[in-house]
C-alpha atoms as a PDB file:
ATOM      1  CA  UNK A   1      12.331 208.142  57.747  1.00  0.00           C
ATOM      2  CA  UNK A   2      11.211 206.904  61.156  1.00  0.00           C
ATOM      3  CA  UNK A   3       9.329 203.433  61.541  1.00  0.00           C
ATOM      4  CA  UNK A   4       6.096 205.287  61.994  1.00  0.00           C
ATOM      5  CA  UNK A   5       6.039 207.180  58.850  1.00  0.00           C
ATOM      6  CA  UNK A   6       7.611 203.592  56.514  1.00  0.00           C
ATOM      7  CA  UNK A   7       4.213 202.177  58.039  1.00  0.00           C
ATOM      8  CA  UNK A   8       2.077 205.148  57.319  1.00  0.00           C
ATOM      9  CA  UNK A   9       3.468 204.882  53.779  1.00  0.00           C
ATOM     10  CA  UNK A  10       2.807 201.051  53.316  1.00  0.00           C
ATOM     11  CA  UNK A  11      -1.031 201.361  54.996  1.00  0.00           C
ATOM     12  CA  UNK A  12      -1.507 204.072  52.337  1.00  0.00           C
ATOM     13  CA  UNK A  13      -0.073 202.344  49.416  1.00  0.00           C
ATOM     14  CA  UNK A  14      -2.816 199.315  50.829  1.00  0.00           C
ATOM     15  CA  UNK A  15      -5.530 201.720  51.070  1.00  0.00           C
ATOM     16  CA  UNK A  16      -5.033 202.517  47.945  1.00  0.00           C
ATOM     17  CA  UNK A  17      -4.480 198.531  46.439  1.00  0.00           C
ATOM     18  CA  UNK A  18      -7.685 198.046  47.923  1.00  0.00           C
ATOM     19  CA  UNK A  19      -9.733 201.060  46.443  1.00  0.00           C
ATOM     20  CA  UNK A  20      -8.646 199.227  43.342  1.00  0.00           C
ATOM     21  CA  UNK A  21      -6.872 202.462  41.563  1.00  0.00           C
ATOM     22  CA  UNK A  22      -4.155 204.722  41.565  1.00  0.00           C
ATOM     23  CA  UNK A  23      -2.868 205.653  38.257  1.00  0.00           C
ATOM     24  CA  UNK A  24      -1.308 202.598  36.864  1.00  0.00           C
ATOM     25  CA  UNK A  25      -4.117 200.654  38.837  1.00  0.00           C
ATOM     26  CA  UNK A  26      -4.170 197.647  41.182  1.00  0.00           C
ATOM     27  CA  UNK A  27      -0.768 196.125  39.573  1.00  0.00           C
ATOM     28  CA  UNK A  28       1.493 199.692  39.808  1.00  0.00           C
ATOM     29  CA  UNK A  29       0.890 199.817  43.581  1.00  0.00           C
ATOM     30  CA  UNK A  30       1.660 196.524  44.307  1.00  0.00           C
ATOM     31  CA  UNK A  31       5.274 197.111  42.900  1.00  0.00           C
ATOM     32  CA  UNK A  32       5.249 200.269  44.520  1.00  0.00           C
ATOM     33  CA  UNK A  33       4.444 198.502  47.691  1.00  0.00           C
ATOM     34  CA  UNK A  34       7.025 195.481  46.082  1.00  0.00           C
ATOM     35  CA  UNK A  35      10.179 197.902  45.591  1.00  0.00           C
ATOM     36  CA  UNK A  36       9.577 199.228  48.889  1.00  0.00           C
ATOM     37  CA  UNK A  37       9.676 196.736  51.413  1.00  0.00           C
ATOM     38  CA  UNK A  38      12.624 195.451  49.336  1.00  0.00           C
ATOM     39  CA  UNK A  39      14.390 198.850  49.627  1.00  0.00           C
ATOM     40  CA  UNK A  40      13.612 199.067  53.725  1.00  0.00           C
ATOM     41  CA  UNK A  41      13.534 195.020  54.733  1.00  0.00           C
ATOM     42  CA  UNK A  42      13.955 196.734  58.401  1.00  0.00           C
ATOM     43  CA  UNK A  43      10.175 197.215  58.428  1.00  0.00           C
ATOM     44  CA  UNK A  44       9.328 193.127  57.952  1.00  0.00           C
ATOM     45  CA  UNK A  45      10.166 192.672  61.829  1.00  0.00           C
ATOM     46  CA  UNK A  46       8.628 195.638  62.933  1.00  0.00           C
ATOM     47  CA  UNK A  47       5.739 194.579  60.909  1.00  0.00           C
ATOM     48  CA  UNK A  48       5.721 190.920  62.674  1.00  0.00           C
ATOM     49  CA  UNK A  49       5.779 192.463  65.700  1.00  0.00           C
ATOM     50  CA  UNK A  50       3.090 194.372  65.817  1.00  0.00           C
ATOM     51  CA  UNK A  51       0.802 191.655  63.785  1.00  0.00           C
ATOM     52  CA  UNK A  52       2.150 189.652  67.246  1.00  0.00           C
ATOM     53  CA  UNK A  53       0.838 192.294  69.532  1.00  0.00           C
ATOM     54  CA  UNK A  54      -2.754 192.435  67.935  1.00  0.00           C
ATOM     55  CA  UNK A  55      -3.092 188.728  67.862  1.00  0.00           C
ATOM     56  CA  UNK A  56      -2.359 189.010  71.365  1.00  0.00           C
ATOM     57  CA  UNK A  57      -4.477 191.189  72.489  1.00  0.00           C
ATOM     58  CA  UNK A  58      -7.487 189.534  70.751  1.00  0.00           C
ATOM     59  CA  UNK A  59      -6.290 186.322  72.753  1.00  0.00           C
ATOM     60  CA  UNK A  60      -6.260 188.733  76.178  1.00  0.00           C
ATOM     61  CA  UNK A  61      -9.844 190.063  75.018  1.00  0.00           C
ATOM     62  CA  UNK A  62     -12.079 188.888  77.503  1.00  0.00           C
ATOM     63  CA  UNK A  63      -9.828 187.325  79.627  1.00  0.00           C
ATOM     64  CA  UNK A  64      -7.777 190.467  80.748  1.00  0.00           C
ATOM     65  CA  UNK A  65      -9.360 191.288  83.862  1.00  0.00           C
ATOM     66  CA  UNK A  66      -9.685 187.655  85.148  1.00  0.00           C
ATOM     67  CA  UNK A  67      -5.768 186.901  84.329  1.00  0.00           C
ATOM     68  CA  UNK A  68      -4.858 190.356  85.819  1.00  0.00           C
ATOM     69  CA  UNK A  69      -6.918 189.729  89.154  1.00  0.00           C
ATOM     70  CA  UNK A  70      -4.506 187.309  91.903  1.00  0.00           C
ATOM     71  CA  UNK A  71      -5.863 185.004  94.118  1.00  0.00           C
ATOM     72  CA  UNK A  72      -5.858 186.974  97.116  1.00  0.00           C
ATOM     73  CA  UNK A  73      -1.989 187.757  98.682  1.00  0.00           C
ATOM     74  CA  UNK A  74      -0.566 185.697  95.507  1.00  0.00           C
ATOM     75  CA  UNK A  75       1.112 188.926  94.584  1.00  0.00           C
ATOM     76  CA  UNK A  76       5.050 189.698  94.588  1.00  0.00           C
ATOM     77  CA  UNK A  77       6.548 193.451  94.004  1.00  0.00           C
ATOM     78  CA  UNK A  78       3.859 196.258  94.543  1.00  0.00           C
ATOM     79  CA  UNK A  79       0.557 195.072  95.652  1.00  0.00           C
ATOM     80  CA  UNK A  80      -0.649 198.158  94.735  1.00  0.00           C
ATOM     81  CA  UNK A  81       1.257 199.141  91.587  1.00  0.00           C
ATOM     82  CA  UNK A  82       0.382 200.677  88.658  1.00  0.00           C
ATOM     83  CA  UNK A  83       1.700 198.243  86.175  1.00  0.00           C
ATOM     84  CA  UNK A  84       0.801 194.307  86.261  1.00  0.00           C
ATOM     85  CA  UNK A  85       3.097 191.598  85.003  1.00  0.00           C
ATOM     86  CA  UNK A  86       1.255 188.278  85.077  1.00  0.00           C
ATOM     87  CA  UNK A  87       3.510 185.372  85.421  1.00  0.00           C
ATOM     88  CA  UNK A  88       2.025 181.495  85.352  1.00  0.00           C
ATOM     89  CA  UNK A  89       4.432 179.517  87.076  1.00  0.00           C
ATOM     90  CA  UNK A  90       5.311 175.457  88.308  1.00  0.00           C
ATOM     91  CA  UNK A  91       7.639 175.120  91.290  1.00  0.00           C
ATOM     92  CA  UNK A  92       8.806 172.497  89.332  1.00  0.00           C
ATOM     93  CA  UNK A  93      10.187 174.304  86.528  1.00  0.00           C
ATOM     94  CA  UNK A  94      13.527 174.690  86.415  1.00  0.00           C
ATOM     95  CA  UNK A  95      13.002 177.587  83.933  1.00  0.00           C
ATOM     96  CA  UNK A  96      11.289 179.510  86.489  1.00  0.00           C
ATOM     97  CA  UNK A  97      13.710 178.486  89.147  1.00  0.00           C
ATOM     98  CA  UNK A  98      16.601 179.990  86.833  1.00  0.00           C
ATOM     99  CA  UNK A  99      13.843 183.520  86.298  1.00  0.00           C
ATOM    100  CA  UNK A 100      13.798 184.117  89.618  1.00  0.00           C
ATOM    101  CA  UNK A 101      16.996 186.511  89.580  1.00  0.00           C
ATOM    102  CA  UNK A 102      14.956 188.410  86.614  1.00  0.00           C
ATOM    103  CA  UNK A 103      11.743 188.838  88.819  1.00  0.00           C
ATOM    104  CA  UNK A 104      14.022 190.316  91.695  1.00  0.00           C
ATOM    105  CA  UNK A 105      15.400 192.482  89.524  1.00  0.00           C
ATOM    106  CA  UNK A 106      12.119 193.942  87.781  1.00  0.00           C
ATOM    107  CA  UNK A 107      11.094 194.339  90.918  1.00  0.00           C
ATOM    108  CA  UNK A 108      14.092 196.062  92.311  1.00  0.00           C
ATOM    109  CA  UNK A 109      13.819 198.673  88.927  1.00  0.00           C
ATOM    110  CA  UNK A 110       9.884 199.055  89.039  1.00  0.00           C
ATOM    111  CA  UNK A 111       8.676 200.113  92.555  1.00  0.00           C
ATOM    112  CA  UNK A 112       5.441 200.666  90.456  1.00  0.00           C
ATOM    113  CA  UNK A 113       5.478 197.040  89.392  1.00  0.00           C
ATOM    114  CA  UNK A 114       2.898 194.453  90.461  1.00  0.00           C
ATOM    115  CA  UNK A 115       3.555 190.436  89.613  1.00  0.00           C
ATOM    116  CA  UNK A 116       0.489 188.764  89.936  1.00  0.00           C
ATOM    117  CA  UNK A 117       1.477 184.611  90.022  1.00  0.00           C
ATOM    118  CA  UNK A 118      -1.086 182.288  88.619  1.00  0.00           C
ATOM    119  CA  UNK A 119      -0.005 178.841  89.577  1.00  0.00           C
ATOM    120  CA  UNK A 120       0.314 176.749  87.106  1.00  0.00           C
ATOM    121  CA  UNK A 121       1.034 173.007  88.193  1.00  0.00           C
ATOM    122  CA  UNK A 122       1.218 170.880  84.973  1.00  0.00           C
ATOM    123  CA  UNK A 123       5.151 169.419  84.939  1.00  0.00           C
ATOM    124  CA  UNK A 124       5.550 167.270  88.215  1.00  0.00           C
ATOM    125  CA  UNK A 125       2.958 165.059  89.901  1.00  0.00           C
ATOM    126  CA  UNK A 126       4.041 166.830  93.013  1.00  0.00           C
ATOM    127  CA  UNK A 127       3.479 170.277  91.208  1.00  0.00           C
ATOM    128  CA  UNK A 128      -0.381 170.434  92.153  1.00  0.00           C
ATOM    129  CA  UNK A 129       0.534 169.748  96.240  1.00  0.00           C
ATOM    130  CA  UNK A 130       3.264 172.785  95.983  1.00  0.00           C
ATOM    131  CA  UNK A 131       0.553 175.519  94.206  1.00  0.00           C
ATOM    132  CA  UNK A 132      -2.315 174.206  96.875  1.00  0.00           C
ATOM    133  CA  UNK A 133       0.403 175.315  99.551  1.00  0.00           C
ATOM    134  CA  UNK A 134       1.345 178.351  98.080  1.00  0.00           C
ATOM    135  CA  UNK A 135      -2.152 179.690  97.710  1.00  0.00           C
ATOM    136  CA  UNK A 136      -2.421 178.473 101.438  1.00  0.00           C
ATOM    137  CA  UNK A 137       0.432 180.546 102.103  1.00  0.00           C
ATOM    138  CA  UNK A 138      -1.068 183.515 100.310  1.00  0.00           C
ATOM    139  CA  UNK A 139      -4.375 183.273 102.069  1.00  0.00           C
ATOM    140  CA  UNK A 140      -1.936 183.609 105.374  1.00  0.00           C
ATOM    141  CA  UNK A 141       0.197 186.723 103.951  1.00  0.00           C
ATOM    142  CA  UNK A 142       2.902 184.519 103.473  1.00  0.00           C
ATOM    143  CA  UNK A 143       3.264 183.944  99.797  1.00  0.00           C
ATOM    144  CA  UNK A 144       6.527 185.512  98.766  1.00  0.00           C
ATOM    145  CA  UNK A 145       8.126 183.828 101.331  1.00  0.00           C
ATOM    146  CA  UNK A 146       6.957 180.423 100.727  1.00  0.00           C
ATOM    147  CA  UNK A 147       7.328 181.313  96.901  1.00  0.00           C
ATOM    148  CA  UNK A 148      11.034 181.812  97.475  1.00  0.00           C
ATOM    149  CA  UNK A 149      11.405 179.497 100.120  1.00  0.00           C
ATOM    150  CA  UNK A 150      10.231 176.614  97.964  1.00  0.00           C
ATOM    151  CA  UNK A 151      12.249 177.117  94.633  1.00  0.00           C
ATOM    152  CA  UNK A 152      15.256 177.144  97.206  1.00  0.00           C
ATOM    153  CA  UNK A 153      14.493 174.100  98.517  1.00  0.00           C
ATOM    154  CA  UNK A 154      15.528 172.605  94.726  1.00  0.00           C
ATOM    155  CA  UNK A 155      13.239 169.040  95.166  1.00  0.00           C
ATOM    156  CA  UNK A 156       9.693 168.983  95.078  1.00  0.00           C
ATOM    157  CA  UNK A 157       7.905 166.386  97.153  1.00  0.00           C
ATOM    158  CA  UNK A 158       5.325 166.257  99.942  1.00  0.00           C
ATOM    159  CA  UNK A 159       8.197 166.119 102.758  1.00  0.00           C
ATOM    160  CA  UNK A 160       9.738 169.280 100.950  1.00  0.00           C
ATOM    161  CA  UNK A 161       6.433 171.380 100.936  1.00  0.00           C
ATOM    162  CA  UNK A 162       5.473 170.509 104.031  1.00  0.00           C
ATOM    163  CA  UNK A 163       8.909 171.514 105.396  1.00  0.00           C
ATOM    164  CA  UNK A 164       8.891 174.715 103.882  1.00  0.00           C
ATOM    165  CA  UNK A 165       5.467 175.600 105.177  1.00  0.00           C
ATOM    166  CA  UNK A 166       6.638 174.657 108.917  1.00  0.00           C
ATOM    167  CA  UNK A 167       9.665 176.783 107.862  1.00  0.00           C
ATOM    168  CA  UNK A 168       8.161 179.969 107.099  1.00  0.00           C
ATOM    169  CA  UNK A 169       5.643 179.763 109.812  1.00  0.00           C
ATOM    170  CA  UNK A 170       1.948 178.498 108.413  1.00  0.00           C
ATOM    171  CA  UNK A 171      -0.057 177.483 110.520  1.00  0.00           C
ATOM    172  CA  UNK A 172      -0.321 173.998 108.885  1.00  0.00           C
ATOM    173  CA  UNK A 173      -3.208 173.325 110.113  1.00  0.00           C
ATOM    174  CA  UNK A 174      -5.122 175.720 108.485  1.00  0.00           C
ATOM    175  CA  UNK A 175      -2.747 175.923 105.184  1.00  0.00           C
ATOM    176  CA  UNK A 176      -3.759 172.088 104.816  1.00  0.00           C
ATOM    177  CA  UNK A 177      -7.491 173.279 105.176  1.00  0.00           C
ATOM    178  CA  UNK A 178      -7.382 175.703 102.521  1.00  0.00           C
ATOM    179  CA  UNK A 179      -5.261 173.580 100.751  1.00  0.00           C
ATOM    180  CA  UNK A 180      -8.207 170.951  99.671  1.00  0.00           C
ATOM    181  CA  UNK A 181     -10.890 174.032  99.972  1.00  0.00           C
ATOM    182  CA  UNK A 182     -13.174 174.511  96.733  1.00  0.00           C
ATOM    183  CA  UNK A 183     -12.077 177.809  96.714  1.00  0.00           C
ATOM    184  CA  UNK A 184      -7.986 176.338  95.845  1.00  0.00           C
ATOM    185  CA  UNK A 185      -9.316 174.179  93.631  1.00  0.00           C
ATOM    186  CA  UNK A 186     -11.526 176.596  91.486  1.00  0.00           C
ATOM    187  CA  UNK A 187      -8.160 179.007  91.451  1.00  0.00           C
ATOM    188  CA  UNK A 188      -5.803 176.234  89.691  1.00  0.00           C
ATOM    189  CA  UNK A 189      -8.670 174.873  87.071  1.00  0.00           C
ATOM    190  CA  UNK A 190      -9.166 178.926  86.461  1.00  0.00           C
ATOM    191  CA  UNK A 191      -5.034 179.081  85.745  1.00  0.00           C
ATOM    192  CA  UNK A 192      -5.640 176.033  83.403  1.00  0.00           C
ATOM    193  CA  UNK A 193      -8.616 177.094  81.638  1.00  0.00           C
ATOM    194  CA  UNK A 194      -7.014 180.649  81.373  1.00  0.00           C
ATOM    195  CA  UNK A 195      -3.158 179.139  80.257  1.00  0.00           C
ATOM    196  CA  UNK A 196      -4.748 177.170  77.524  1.00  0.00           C
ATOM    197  CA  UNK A 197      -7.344 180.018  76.114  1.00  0.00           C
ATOM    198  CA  UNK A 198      -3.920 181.907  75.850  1.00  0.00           C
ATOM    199  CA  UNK A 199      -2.193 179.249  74.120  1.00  0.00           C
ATOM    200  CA  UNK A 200       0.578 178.597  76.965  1.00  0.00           C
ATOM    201  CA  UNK A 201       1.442 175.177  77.099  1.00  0.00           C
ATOM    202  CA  UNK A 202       4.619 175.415  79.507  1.00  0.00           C
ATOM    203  CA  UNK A 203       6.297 177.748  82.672  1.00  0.00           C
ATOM    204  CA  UNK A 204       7.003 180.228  82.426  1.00  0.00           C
ATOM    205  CA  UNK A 205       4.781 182.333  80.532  1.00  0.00           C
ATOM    206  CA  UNK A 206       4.274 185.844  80.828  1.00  0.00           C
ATOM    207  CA  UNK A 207       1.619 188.867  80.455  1.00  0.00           C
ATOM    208  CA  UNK A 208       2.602 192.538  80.629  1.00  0.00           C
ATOM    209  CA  UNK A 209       0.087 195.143  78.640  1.00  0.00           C
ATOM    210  CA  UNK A 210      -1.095 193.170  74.875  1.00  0.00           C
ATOM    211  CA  UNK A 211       2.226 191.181  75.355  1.00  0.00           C
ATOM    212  CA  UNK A 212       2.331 187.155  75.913  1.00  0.00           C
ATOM    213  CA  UNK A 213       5.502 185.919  76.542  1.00  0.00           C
ATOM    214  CA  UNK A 214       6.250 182.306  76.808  1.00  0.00           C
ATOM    215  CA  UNK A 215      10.215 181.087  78.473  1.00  0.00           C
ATOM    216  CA  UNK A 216      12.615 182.048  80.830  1.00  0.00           C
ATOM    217  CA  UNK A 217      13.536 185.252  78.351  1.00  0.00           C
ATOM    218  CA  UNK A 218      15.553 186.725  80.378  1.00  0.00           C
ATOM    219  CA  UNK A 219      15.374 190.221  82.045  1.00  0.00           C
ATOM    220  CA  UNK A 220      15.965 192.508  79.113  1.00  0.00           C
ATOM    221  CA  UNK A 221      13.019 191.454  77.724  1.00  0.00           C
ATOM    222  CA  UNK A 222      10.612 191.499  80.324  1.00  0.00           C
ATOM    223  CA  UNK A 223      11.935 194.826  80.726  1.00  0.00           C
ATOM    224  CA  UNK A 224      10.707 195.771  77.662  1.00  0.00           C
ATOM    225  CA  UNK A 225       7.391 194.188  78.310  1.00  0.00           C
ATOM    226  CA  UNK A 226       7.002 196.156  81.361  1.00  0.00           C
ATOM    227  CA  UNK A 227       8.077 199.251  80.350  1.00  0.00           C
ATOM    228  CA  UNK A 228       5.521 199.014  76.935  1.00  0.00           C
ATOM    229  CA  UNK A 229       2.675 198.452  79.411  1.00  0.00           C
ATOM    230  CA  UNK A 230       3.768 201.225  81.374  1.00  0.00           C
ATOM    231  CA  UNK A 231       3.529 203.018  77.976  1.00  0.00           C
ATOM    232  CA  UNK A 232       6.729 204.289  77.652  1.00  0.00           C
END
């Protein structure tokens, strides 16, 4: 019996528990229900998972377009692709650091894969500095490289960003500009606001389709993630 029909079987056997009747009554169903799930235990995690999936999706209700929309250029993978995997992210995670193979390789797999970034500078006081310069870099078409260019440099401080900017080719000048604009500053207290009503307290977290994902999880997962939204 696939999982689909052991689920159609347990929402009937509910149905009826709730109508209050079915020959023996109320107490017969519940040990129908009873023997059941102790006969096929395999459905309990199926079960938790998709109690998971609906409780995430209420928390994306509202929110989905917002947290699916970059900051303009703050986009790796397909700009354009049919399938969006939101990551919130802290150059000074060491989590994300150690996901970056993982977002290469969904990337390399899913040339229909977009990975919109939402900064999300919480761990280091230097962490706010590095996402202002990355969604500088962004506003310059230059946010995968400094993205990359920034986890490599394995320190975060002012010297360090700065470096990296020169090193990829900002014009620093204006990157500082946009930097302090209102419009940087409205982006991060959006990825805040957003990572809280979502109930993600640390980097990395993930979106992809009704599932939040919080860790470096490692590829296999995300996989998943990506392929469910996909709807495969």
């Amino acid at each position: 019996m696939g999982s689909g029909t052991k689920f159609a079987v347990i929402a009937g056997c509910l149905a009826l528990v709730g109508a209050g009747g079915w020959y023996g009554g109320r107490k017969a169903v519940e040990q129908v229900v009873h023997d059941y799930i102790l006969k096929h235990p395999e459905i309990l995690p199926q079960a938790m998972d998709e109690l998971q999936r609906r409780q995430s999706a209420q928390q994306l209700a509202g929110v989905r377009s917002t947290v699916e929309t970059p900051f303009p250029g703050a986009v790796l993978g397909n700009p354009n692709g049919k399938v969006t995997l939101v990551e919130f992210t802290d150059f000074a995670c060491g989590y994300c650091r150690q996901s970056l193979p993982d977002v290469r390789g969904l990337i390399a797999a899913n040339p229909d894969l977009r990975i919109v970034i939402r900064e999300l500078p919480i761990i280091s006081p230097h962490s706010p500095a590095a996402a202002r310069m990355a969604l500088a870099a962004a506003e310059q078409g230059k946010y995968a490289a400094f993205h990359d260019a920034m986890f490599a440099a394995g320190q975060l401080d002012q010297q360090t960003i700065e470096a990296v900017g020169h090193t990829i080719g900002l014009d620093m000048d204006r990157a500082r500009r946009t930097a302090a604009s209102p419009t940087v500053t409205a982006e991060i207290n959006r990825n805040l606001d957003l990572a809280n009503r979502l109930g993600f307290s640390g980097t990395p977290s993930w979106i992809a389709g009704d599932r939040l994902i919080a860790g470096a999880v490692g590829i296999g997962q995300l996989s998943e993630a990506v392929q469910a939204a996909r709807g495969g």
